[in-house]
Protein backbone atom coordinates (compact mmCIF):
# COMPACT_ATOMS: atom_id res chain seq x y z
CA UNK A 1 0.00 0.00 0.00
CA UNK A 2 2.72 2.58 0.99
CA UNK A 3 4.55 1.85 -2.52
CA UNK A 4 1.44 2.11 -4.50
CA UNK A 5 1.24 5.81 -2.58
CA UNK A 6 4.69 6.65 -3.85
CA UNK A 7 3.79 5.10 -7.35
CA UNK A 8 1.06 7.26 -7.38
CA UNK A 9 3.10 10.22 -6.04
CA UNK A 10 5.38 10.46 -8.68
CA UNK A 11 3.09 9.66 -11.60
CA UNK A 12 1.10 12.89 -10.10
CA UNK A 13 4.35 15.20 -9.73
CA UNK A 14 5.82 13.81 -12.93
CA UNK A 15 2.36 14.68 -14.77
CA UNK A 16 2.48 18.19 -13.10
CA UNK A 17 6.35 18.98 -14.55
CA UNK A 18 5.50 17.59 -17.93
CA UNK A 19 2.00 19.91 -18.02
CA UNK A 20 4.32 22.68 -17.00
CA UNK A 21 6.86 22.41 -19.43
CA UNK A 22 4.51 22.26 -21.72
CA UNK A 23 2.71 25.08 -20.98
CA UNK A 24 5.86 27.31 -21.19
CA UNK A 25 6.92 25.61 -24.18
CA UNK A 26 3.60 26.61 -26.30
CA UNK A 27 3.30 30.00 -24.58
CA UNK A 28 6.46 30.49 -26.31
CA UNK A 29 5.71 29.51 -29.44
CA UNK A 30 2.61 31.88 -28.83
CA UNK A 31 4.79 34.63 -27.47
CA UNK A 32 6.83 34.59 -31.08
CA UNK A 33 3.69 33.97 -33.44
CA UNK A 34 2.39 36.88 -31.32
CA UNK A 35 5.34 39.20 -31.89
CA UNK A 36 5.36 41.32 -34.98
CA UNK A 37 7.30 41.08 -38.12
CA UNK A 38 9.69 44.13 -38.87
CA UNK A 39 7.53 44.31 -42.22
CA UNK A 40 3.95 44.35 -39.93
CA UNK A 41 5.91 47.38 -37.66
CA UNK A 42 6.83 49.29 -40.22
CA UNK A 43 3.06 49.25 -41.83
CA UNK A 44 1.74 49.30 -38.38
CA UNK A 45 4.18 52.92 -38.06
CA UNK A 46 3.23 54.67 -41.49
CA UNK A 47 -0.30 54.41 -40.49
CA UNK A 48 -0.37 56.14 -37.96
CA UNK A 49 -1.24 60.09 -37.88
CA UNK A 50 1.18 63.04 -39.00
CA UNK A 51 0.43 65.76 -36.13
CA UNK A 52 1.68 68.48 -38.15
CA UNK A 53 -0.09 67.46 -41.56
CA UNK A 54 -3.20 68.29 -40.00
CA UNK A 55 -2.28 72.04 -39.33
CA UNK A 56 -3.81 74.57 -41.92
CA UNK A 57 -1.19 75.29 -44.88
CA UNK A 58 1.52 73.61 -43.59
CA UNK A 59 4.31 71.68 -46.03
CA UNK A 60 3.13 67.94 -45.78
CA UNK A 61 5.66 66.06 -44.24
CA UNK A 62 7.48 62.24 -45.23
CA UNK A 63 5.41 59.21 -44.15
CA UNK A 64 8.14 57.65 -41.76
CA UNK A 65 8.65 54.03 -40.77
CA UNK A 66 9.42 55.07 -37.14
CA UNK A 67 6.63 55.70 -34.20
CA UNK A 68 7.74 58.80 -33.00
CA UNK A 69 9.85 61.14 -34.76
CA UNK A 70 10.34 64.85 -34.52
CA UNK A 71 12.23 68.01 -36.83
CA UNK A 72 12.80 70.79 -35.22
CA UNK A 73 15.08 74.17 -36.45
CA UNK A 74 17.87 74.33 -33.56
CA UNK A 75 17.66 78.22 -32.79
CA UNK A 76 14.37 79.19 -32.68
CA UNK A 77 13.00 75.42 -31.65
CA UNK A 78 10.17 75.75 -34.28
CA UNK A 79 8.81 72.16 -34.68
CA UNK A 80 8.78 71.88 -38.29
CA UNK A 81 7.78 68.10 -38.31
CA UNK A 82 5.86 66.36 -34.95
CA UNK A 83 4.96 62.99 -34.87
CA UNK A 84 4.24 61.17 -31.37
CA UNK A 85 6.76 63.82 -30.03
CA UNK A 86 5.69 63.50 -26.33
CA UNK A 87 5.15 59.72 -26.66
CA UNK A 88 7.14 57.89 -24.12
CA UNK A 89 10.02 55.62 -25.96
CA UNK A 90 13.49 53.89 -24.88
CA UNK A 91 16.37 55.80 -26.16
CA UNK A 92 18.96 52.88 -26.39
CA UNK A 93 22.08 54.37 -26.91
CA UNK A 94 21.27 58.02 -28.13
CA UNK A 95 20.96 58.54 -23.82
CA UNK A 96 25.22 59.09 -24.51
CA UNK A 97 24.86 62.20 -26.03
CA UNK A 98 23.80 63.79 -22.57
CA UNK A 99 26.30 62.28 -21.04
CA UNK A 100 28.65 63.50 -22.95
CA UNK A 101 27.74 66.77 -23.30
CA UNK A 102 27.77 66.73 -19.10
CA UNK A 103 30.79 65.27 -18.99
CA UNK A 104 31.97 67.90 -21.37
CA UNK A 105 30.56 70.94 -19.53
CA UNK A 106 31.74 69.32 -16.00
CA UNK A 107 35.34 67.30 -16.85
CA UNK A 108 38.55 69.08 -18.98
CA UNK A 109 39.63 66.64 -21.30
CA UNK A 110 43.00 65.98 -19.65
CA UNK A 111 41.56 64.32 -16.93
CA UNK A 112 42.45 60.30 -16.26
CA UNK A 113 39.61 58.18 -15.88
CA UNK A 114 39.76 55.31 -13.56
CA UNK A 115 37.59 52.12 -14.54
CA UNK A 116 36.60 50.20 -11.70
CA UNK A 117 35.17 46.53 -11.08
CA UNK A 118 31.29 47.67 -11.57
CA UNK A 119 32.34 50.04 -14.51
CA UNK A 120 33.89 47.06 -16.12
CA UNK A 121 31.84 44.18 -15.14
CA UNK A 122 28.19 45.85 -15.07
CA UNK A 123 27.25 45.79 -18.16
CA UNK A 124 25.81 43.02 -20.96
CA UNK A 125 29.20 41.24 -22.45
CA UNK A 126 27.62 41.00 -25.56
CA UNK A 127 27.13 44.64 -25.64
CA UNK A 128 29.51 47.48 -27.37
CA UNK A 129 32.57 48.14 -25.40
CA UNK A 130 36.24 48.38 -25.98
CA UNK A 131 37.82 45.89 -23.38
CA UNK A 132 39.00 47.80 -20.92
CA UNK A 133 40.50 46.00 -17.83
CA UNK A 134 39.91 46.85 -14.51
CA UNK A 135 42.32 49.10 -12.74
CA UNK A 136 42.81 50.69 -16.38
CA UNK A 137 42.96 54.81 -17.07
CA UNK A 138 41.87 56.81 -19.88
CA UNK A 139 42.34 60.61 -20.09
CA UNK A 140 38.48 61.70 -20.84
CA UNK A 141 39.40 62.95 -24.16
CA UNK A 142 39.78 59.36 -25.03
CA UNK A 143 36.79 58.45 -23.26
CA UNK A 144 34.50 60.98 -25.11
CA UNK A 145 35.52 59.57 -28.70
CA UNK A 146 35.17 55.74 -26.97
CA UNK A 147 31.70 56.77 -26.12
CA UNK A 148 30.71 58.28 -29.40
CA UNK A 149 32.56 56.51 -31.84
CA UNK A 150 31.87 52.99 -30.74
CA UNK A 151 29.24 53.73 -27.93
CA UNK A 152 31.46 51.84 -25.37
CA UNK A 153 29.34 51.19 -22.40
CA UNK A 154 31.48 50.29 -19.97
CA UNK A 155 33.40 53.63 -20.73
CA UNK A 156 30.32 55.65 -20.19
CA UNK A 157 29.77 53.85 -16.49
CA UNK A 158 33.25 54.95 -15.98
CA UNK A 159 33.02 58.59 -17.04
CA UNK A 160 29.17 58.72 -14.77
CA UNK A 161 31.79 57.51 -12.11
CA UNK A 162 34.07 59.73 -12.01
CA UNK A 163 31.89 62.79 -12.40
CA UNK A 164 29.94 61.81 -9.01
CA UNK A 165 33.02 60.29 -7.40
CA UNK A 166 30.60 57.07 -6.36
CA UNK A 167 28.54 54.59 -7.59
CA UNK A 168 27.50 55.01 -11.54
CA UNK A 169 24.05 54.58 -10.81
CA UNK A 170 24.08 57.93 -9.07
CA UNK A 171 24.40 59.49 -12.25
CA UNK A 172 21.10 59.32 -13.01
CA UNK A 173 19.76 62.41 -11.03
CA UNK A 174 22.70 64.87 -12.39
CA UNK A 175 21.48 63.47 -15.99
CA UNK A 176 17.81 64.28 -14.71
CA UNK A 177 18.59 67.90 -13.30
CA UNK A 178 20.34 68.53 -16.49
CA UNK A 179 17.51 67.36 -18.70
CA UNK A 180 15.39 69.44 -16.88
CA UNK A 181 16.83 72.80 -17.09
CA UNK A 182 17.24 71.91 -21.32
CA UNK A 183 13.76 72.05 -20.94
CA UNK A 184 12.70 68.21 -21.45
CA UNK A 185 9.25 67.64 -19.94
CA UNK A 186 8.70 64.04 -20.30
CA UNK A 187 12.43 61.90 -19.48
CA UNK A 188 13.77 59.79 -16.58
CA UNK A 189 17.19 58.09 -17.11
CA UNK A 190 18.87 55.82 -15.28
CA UNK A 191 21.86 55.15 -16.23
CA UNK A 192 24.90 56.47 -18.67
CA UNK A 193 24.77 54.10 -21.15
CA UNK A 194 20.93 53.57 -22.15
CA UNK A 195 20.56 49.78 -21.69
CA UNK A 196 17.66 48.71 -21.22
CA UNK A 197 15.77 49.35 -18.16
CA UNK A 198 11.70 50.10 -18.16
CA UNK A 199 12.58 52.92 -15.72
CA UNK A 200 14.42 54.55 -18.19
CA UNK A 201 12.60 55.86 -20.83
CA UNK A 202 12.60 60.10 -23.22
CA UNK A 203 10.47 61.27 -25.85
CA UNK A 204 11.24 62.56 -29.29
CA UNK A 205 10.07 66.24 -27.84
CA UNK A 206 12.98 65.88 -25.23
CA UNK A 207 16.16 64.22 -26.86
CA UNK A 208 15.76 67.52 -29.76
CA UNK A 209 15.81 69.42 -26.47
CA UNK A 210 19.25 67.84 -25.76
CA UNK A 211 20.34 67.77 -29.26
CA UNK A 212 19.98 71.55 -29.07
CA UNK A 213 23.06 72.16 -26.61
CA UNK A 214 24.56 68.89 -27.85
CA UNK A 215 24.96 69.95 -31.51
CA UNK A 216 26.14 73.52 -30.43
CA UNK A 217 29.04 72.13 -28.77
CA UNK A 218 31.52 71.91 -32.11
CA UNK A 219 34.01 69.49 -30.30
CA UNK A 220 31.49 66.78 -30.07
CA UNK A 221 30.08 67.17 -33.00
CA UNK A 222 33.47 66.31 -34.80
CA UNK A 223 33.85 63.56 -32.67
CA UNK A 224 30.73 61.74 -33.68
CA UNK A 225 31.57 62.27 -37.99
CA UNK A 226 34.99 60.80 -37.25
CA UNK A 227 35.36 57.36 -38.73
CA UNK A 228 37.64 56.04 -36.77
CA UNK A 229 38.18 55.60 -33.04
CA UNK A 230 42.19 55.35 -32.12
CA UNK A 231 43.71 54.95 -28.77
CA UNK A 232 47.39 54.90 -28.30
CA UNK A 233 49.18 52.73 -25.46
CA UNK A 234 50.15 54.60 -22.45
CA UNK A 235 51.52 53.73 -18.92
CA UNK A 236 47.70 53.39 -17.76
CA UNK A 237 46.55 51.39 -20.57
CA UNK A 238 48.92 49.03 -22.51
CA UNK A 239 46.91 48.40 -25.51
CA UNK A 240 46.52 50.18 -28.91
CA UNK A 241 42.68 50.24 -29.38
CA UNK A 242 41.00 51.01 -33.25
CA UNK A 243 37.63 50.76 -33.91
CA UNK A 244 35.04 51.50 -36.95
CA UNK A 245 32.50 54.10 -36.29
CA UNK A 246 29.45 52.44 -37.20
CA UNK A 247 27.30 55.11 -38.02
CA UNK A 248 26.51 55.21 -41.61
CA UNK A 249 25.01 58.81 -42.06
CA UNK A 250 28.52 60.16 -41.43
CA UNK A 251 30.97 61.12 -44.48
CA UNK A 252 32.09 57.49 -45.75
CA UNK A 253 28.90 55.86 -44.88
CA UNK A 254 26.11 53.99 -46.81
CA UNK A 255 23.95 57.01 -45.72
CA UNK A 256 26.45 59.90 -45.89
CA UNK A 257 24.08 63.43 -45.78
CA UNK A 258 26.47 66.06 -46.83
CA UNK A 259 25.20 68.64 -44.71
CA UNK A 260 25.34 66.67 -41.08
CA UNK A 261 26.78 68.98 -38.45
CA UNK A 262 26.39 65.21 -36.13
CA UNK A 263 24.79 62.17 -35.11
CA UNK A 264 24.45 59.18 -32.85
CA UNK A 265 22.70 56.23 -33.34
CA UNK A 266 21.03 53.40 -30.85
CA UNK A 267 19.81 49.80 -30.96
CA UNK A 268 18.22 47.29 -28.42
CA UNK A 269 15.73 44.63 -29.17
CA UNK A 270 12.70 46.85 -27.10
CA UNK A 271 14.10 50.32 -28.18
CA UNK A 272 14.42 49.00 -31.76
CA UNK A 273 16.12 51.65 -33.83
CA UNK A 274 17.05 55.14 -32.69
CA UNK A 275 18.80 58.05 -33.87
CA UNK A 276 19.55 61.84 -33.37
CA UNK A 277 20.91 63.61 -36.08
CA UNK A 278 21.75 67.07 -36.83
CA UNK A 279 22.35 69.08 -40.55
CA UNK A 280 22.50 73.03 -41.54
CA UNK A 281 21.95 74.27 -44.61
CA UNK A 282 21.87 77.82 -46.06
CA UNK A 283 21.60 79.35 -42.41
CA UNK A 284 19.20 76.96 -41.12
CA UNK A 285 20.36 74.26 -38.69
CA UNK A 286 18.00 71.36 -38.11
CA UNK A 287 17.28 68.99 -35.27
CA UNK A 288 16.03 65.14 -36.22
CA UNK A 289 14.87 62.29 -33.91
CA UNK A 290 13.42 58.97 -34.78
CA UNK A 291 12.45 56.24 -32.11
CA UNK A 292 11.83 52.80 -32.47
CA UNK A 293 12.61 52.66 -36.06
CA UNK A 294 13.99 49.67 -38.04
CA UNK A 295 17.06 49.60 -39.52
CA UNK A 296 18.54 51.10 -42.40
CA UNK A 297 15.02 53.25 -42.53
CA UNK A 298 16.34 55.42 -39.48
CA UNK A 299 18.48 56.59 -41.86
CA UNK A 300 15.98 57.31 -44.96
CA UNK A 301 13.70 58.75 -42.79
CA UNK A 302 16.37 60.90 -41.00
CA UNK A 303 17.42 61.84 -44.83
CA UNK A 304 13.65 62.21 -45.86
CA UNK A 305 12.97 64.63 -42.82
CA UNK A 306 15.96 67.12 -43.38
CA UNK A 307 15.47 67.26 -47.19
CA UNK A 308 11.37 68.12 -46.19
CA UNK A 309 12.53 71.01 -43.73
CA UNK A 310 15.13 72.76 -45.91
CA UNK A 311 13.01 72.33 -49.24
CA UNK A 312 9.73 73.72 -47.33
CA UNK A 313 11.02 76.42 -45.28
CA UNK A 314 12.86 79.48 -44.58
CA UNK A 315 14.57 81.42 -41.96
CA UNK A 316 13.55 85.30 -41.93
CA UNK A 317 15.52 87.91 -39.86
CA UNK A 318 12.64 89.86 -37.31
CA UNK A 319 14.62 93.03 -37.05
CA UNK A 320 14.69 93.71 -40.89
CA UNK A 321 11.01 92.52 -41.68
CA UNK A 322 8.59 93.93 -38.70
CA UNK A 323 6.71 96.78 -38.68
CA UNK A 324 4.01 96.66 -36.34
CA UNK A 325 6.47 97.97 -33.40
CA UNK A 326 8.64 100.22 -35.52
CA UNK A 327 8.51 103.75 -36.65
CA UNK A 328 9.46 104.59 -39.79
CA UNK A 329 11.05 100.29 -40.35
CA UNK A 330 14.57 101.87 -37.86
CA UNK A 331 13.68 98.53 -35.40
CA UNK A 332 13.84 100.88 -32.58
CA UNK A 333 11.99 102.59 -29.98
CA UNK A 334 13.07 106.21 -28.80
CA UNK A 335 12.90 107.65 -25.27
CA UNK A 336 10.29 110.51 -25.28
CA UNK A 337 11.75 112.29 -22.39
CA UNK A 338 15.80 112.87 -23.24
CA UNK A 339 16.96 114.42 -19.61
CA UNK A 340 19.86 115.84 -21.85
CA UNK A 341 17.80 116.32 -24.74
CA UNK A 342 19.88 113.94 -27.03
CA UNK A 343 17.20 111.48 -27.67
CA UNK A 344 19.32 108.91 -27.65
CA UNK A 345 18.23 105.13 -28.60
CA UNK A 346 17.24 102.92 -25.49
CA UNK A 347 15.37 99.93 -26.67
CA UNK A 348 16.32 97.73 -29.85
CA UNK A 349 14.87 94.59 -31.50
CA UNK A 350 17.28 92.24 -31.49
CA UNK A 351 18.97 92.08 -34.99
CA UNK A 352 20.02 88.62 -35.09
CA UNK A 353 16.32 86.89 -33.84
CA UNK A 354 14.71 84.87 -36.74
CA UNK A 355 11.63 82.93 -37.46
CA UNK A 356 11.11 80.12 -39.60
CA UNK A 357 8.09 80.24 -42.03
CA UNK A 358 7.04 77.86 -44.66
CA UNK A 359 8.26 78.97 -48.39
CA UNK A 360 4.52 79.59 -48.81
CA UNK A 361 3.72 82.04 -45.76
CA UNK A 362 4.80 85.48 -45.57
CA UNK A 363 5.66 87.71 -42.61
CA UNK A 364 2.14 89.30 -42.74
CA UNK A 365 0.66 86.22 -41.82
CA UNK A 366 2.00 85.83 -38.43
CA UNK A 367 0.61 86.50 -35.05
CA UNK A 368 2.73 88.31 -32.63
CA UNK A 369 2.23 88.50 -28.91
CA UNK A 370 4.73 90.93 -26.10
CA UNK A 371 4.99 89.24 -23.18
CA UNK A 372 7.55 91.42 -20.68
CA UNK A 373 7.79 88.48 -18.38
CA UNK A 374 11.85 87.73 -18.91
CA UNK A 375 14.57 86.64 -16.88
CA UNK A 376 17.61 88.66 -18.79
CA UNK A 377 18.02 91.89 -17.27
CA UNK A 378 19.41 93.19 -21.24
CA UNK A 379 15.93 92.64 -22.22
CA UNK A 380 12.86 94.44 -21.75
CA UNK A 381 9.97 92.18 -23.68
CA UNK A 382 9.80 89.24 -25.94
CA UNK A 383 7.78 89.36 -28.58
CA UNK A 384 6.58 85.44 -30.22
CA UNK A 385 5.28 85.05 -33.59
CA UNK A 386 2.62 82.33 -34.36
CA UNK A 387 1.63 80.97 -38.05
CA UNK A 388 -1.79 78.52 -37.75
CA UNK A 389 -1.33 78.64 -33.99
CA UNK A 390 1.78 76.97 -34.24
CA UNK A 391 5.15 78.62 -32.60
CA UNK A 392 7.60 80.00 -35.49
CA UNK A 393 10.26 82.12 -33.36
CA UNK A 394 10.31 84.72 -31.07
CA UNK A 395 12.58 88.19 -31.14
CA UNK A 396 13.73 89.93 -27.55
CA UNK A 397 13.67 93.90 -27.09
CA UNK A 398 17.07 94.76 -25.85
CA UNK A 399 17.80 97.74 -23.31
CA UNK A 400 20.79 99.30 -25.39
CA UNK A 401 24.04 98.73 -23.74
CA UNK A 402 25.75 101.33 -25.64
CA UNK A 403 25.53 103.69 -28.44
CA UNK A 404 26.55 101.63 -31.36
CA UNK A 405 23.79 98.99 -30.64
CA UNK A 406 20.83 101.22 -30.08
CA UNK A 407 18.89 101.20 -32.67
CA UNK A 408 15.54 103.78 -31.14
CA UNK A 409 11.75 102.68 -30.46
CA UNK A 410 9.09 105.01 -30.62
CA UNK A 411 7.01 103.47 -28.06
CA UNK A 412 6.55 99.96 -26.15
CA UNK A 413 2.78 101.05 -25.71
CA UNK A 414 2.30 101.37 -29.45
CA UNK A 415 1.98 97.02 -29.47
CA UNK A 416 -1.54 96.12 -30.61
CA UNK A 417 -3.14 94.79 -27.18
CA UNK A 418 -6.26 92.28 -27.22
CA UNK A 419 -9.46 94.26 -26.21
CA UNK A 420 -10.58 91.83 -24.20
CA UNK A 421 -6.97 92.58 -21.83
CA UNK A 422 -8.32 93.03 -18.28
CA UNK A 423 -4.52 93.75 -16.71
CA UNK A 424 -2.98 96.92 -17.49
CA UNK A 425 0.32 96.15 -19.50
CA UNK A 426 3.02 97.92 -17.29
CA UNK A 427 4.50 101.02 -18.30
CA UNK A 428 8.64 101.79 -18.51
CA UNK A 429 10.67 104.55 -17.59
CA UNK A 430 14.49 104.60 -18.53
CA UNK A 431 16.81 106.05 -17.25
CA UNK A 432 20.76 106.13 -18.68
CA UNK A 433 22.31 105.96 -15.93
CA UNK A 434 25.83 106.64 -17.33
CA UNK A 435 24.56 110.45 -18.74
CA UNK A 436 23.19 111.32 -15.03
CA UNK A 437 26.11 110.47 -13.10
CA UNK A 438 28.38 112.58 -15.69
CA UNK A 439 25.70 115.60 -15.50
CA UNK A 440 26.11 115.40 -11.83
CA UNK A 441 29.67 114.78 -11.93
CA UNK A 442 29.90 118.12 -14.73
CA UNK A 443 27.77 120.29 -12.46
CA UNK A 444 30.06 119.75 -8.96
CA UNK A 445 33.11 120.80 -10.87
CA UNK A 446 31.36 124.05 -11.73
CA UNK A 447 30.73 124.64 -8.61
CA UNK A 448 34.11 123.93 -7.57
CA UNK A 449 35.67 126.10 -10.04
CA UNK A 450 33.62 128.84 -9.02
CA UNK A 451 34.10 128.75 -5.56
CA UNK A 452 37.77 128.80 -6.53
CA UNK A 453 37.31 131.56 -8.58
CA UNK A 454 35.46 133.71 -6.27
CA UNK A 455 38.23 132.72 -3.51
CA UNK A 456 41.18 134.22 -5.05
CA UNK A 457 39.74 137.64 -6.01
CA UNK A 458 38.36 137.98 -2.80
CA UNK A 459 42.05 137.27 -1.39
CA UNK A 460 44.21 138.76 -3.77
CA UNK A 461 45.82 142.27 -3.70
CA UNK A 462 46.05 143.82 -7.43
CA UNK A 463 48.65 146.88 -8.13
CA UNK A 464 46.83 150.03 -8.52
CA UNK A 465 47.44 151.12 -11.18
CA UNK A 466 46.64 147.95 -13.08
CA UNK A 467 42.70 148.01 -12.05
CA UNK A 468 39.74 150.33 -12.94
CA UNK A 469 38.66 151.02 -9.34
CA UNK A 470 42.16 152.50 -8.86
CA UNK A 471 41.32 154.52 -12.18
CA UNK A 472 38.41 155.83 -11.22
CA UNK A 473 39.18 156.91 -7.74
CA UNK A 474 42.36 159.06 -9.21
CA UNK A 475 40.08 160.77 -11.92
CA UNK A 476 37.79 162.26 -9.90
CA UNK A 477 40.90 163.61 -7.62
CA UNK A 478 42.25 165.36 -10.47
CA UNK A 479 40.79 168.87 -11.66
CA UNK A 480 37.97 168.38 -14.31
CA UNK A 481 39.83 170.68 -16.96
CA UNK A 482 42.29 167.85 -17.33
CA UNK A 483 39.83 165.82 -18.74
CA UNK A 484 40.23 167.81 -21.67
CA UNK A 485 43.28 167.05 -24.37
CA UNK A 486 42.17 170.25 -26.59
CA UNK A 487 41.75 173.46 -23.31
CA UNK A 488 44.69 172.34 -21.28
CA UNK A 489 47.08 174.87 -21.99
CA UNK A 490 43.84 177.60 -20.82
CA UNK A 491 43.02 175.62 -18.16
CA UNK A 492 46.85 175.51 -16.57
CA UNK A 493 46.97 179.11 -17.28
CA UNK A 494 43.76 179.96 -15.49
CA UNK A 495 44.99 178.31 -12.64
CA UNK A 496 48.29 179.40 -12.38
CA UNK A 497 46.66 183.03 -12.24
CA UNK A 498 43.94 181.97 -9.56
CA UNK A 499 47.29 181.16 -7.54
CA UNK A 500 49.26 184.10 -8.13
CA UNK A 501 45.90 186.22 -6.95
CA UNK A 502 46.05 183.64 -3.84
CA UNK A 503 49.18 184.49 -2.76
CA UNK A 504 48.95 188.33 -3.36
CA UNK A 505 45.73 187.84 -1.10
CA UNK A 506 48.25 186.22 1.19
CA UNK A 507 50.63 188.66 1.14
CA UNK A 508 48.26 192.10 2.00
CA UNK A 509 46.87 190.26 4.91
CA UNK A 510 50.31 189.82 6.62
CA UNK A 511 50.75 193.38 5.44
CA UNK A 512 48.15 194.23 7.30
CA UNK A 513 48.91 192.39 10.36
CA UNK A 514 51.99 194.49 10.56
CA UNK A 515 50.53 197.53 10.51
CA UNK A 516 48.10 196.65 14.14
C-alpha cells in the first residue's frame, strides 16, 4: 500500500512537470507567433497620424517608418515636423549624447579616468565596449571619442563615475537635473549608457531638447563624424585600441548626408532603432529624432525629414522685416523724455532673432504676442510670432548697452493689445544711468571752479594802477579841466593866475597884520 502511494506520487508530480513544461513551451511559441514582423511594424508605423499634416497650410511632411519622430530648427525650436513627439520611448544608446555633453561641460579633457570593477563588469558582455581592464585609465578625451565613436558602455559607467566620485548609478539624477533645465518635460534616465531598463525611458520632444546644446558644442560634433576611433598605449593602458564608427550617415557611410553637423545612433531589441541627427543648410540648422525605427530606414527617414525642412522652409531675420512695433522700419523705440535732450536710442529689437516660415507664408501672416515676463536683465519684452497657432520664433527687445547697438523705439505702448486685456500692461521709464552720473559729476566741478574763482579775487591784492577802481578813484581827484586834451594849456593858465591872486591875497593880509 505505501509503494502504491509513492507510485502514485510520482506519476502525479511527474504529470504536473510535464503539463508545465509544456505550458511554457507553447506560450512560447505563442509569445513569437504573437510578436510582430519588422515588415507588420513598419506598416503598423506609417499608419499612424502626422500631427503636423493636419495644421492649416503647412508643407506635408514624409510618411516615416518610425513611431515617434520629430524636426525641429535648432535656434528658434520651431517644430517643423511632430509625430508622437511626447510619446514615451526607450532611447537605447542616443541617452550618450547627454552624457557626454555633461561630462563635457563638467570634466577638462586631460583628466584620467579610472575604470573600476562595476564600470567594467556591469554591463551586458555582448554589448559594445572596448575591453578595458579593470584598474585601467583613460584621459576623458579618449573616453568621449570611446563613447561616441563605438558607444562603449562600460566607458560611459566609468566617465558617470568619475563625475559623481561614487557609484555610476548615481548618475542618473545629475542626468535628470540637467535634462530638466534643457527644458525636457517628459524623461527619466537611469543610467549612462541607455541599456535597457523600463525605468528609463525620453520622448522625441525631449532628446531635440538635448540635441539643441549637444549639436552647439563643435568638439562633439566632430567627434561623432569621425570614422575612426584610435587609442594609443600609455603607462595606464597598454593596448593600442581602433575601432570603426558604425554610423553610416557620417561622411564614408552607406547614408552619408552632406550637410550633417552630427549624429548618434542606438539599438536594443525593445528600443528598436534610434537616432539623433543634426544638418544646416543655407543658415538653417535642423534637429532630427526617430524612435523605435527599423534599420537602415532610421536613416531614410532621417534623410527624408531634413530634405522636407530645408526644401519647405525658410529662416527670416525679425529686425529687418517687422513693422508693427517700428517707426518709420529703424527697429527701434526712442525715449520721449531725453533728460539731456539727445534722444538717444534705449530699446532695440534684437537684430540677429529669426523665425522660420514655410516657403509659402509670408511675414504678414504671423501672429505676434509681447509678453515682458523675462529673466535677462538686457531685455525688456519678448515678442513670439505664431503661423496657424503653431510657434515660429520669437525676437527679444534689448535695453541698449551702448551707443553703437541702439537702434531707437518710438514706443513699447504702441503694441496692438487684445481688447478683451483686463490687466494693465506695465509702463517703462528709462533712465541712462551713465549720462546722469556725468551731469552730476559736470555740475560739482562748476561749482568747484567757481568757488575757486570767487576765492582768489576775494584774497588777492592787485597793483593800482593795473585796475579800474584805482582809475576811477584818481580821476575824480584830479581837476575836471584835465579831462580835456584840446583846453589844457587855458586851463593851466587859469589856474596858475587863480594862484598868483592867492598868494597876493596872502601877502596884504600879513601886510596888514603888521601895521596893528
Amino acid at each position: 500500500m505505501h509503494i502504491k502511494k509513492r507510485f502514485l506520487y510520482r506519476v502525479l508530480s511527474g504529470s504536473i512537470i510535464s503539463m508545465t513544461a509544456g505550458c511554457l513551451f507553447f506560450s512560447q511559441i505563442l509569445t513569437a507567433y504573437a510578436e510582430p514582423s519588422k515588415e507588420e511594424r513598419i506598416a503598423a508605423h506609417q499608419a499612424m497620424p502626422i500631427q503636423s499634416n493636419e495644421v492649416e497650410n503647412w508643407p506635408t511632411g514624409p510618411v516615416v517608418a518610425a513611431e515617434s519622430a520629430i524636426l525641429m530648427e535648432a535656434e528658434t525650436g520651431t517644430i517643423l515636423y511632430e509625430k508622437n513627439i511626447h510619446q514615451k520611448q526607450y532611447p537605447a544608446s542616443t541617452t550618450k549624447i547627454l552624457t557626454t555633453l555633461i561630462a563635457s561641460e563638467q570634466c577638462g579633457l586631460d583628466e584620467w579616468v579610472t575604470f573600476s570593477q562595476d564600470a567594467v563588469f556591469d554591463i551586458d558582455r555582448g554589448s559594445n565596449h572596448i575591453a578595458i581592464d579593470v584598474g585601467q585609465k583613460l584621459t576623458m578625451e579618449d573616453c568621449l571619442n570611446a563613447i561616441l565613436i563605438r558607444s562603449a558602455n562600460e566607458v560611459s559607467l566609468a566617465v558617470a563615475e568619475h563625475i559623481c566620485g561614487s557609484d555610476w548609478e548615481d548618475f542618473g539624477a545629475i542626468m535628470n537635473a540637467r535634462a530638466k533645465e534643457l527644458g525636457c518635460l517628459n524623461s527619466n534616465f537611469v543610467n549612462p549608457n541607455g541599456l535597457p531598463n523600463e525605468e528609463h525611458y525620453t520622448t522625441a520632444y525631449d532628446l531635440a531638447m538635448i540635441g539643441k546644446a549637444f549639436f552647439a558644442n563643435e568638439a562633439l560634433c566632430q567627434i561623432t563624424l569621425s570614422r575612426m576611433l584610435h587609442i594609443l598605449p600609455t603607462e595606464y593602458q597598454p593596448h593600442e585600441k581602433m575601432e570603426v564608427n558604425k554610423m553610416e550617415l557620417i561622411p564614408g557611410g552607406e547614408y552619408a548626408y552632406e550637410y550633417l553637423v552630427g549624429c548618434k545612433t542606438g539599438y536594443t531589441d525593445d528600443a528598436r532603432s534610434t537616432l539623433v541627427a543634426c544638418a544646416e543648410k543655407d543658415g538653417i540648422k535642423l534637429i532630427c529624432v526617430v524612435l523605435k525605427d527599423e534599420s537602415p530606414y532610421h536613416y531614410e527617414d532621417t534623410i527624408a525629414l531634413f530634405e522636407y525642412g530645408f526644401n519647405n522652409f525658410e529662416k527670416i531675420n525679425v529686425s529687418q522685416t517687422e513693422t508693427k512695433y517700428n517707426i518709420d522700419h529703424t527697429g527701434s523705440f526712442y525715449s520721449e523724455n531725453d533728460i539731456f535732450g539727445s534722444s538717444k536710442p534705449i530699446l532695440s529689437l534684437n537684430q540677429d532673432d529669426s523665425i522660420i516660415l514655410p516657403k509659402t507664408a509670408s511675414f504678414e501672416d504671423t501672429v505676434s504676442t509681447i509678453s515682458y515676463d523675462t529673466q535677462n536683465e538686457n531685455q525688456a519684452a519678448i515678442i513670439s510670432y505664431t503661423y496657424q497657432d503653431v510657434y515660429v520664433g520669437s525676437a527679444s527687445v534689448d535695453l541698449a548697452v551702448t551707443q553703437e547697438d541702439a537702434y531707437v523705439f518710438e514706443s513699447i505702448m504702441e503694441t496692438p493689445q487684445p481688447e478683451d486685456t483686463t490687466e494693465e500692461e506695465p509702463s517703462f521709464i528709462f533712465i541712462n544711468i551713465v549720462k546722469i552720473l556725468i551731469g552730476i559729476v559736470i555740475v560739482i566741478v562748476i561749482i568747484f571752479i567757481v568757488f575757486l574763482a570767487r576765492a582768489f579775487l576775494k584774497n588777492f591784492q592787485f597793483s593800482q594802477r593795473n585796475t579800474r577802481r584805482t582809475w576811477k578813484r584818481q580821476r575824480r581827484r584830479r581837476p575836471h579841466h584835465y579831462l580835456y586834451g584840446d583846453d589844457s594849456l587855458r586851463y593851466r593858465r587859469k589856474e596858475q593866475i587863480r594862484r598868483a591872486k592867492q598868494r597876493q591875497r596872502h601877502r596884504r593880509q600879513h601886510k596888514y597884520r603888521d601895521y596893528d
